[in-house]
Protein backbone atom coordinates (compact mmCIF):
# COMPACT_ATOMS: atom_id res chain seq x y z
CA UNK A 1 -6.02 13.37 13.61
CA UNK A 2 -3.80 11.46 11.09
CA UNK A 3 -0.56 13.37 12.44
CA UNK A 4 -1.41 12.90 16.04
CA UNK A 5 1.50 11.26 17.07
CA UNK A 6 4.19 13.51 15.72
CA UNK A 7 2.17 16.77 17.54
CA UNK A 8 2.33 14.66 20.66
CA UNK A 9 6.19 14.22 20.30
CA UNK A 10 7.16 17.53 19.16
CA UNK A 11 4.81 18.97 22.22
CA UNK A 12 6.89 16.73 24.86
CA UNK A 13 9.79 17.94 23.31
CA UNK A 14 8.80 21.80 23.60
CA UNK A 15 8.00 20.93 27.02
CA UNK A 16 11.57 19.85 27.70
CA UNK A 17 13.58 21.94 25.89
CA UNK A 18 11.12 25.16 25.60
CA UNK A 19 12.29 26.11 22.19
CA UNK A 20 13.09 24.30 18.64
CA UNK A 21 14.10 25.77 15.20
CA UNK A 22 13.30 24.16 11.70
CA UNK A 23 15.64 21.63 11.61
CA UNK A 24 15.03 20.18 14.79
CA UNK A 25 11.34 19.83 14.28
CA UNK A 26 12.08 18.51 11.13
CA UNK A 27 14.22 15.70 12.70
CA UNK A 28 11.58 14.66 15.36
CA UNK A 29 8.92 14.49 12.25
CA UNK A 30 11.51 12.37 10.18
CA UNK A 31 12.12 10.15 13.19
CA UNK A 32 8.51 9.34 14.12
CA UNK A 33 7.40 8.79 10.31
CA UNK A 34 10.82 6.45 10.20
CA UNK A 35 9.84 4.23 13.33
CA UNK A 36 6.19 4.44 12.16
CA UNK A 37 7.12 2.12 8.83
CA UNK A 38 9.60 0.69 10.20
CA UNK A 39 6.69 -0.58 12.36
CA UNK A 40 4.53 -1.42 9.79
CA UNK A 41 7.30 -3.02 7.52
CA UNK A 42 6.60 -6.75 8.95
CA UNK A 43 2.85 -6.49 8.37
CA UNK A 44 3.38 -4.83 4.77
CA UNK A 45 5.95 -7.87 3.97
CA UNK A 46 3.26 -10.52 5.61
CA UNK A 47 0.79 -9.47 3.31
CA UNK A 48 2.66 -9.65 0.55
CA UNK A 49 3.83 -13.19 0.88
CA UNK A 50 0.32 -14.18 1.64
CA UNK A 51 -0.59 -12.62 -2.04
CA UNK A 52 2.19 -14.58 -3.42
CA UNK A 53 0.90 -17.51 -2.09
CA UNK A 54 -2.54 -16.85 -3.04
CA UNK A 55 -0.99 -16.18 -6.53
CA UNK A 56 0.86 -19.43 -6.78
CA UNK A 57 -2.27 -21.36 -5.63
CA UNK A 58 -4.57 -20.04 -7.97
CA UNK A 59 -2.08 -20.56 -11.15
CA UNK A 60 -1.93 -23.93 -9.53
CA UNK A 61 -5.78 -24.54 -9.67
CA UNK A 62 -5.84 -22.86 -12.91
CA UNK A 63 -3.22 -25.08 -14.47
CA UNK A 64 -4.64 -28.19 -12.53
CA UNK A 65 -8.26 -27.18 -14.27
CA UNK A 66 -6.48 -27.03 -17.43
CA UNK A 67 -4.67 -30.54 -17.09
CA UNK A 68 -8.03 -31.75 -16.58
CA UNK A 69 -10.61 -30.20 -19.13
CA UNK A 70 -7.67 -31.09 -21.75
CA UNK A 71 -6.62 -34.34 -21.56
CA UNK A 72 -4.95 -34.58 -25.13
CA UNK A 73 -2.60 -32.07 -26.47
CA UNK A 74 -4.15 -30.22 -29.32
CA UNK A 75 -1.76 -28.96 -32.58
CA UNK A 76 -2.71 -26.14 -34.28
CA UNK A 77 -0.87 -25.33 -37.70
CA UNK A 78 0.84 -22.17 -37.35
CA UNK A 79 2.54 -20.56 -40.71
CA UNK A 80 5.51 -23.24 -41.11
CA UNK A 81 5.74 -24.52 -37.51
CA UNK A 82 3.20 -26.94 -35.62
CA UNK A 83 2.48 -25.43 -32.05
CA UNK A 84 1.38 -28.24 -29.57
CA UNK A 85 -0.93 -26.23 -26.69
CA UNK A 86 -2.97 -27.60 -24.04
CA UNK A 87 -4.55 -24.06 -24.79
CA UNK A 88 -5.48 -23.98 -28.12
CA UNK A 89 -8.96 -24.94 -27.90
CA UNK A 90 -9.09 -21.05 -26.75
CA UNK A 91 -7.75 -19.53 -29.63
């Protein structure tokens, strides 16, 4: 049951007080859904530095492929201007 845990509160809490209106119900749902990504923050924010890192390695390799197939700078004539790019075998 994906809402599990807020029935299980808000049934505890009947059992204590016996009786809650709209707003107080309302209040316990906010509150578990608040500590339940508050929870799950850290791991959100670990993952997403490890995909940074994973992004910055692989523009790395990329760029350290790219040093390497292309040793010389190639210069492609571009309307008035001369563009030197590692790339331009691409194009």
């Amino acid at each position: 049951m994906p809402y599990g845990d807020v029935v299980m509160v808000l049934s505890i809490v009947l059992r204590i007080k016996r009786t809650l209106d709209g707003a107080e119900i309302d209040k316990i749902i906010w509150g578990v859904e608040t500590r339940k990504a508050l929870a799950a923050e850290p791991r959100r924010r670990e993952e997403w530095r490890k995909a940074e890192l994973n992004a910055c390695r692989f523009r790395a390799a990329c760029d350290h492929a790219d040093a390497v197939a292309v040793p010389v700078l190639h210069q492609i004539a571009c309307g008035k201007h001369d563009i030197k790019d590692r790339r331009a075998r691409r194009m």
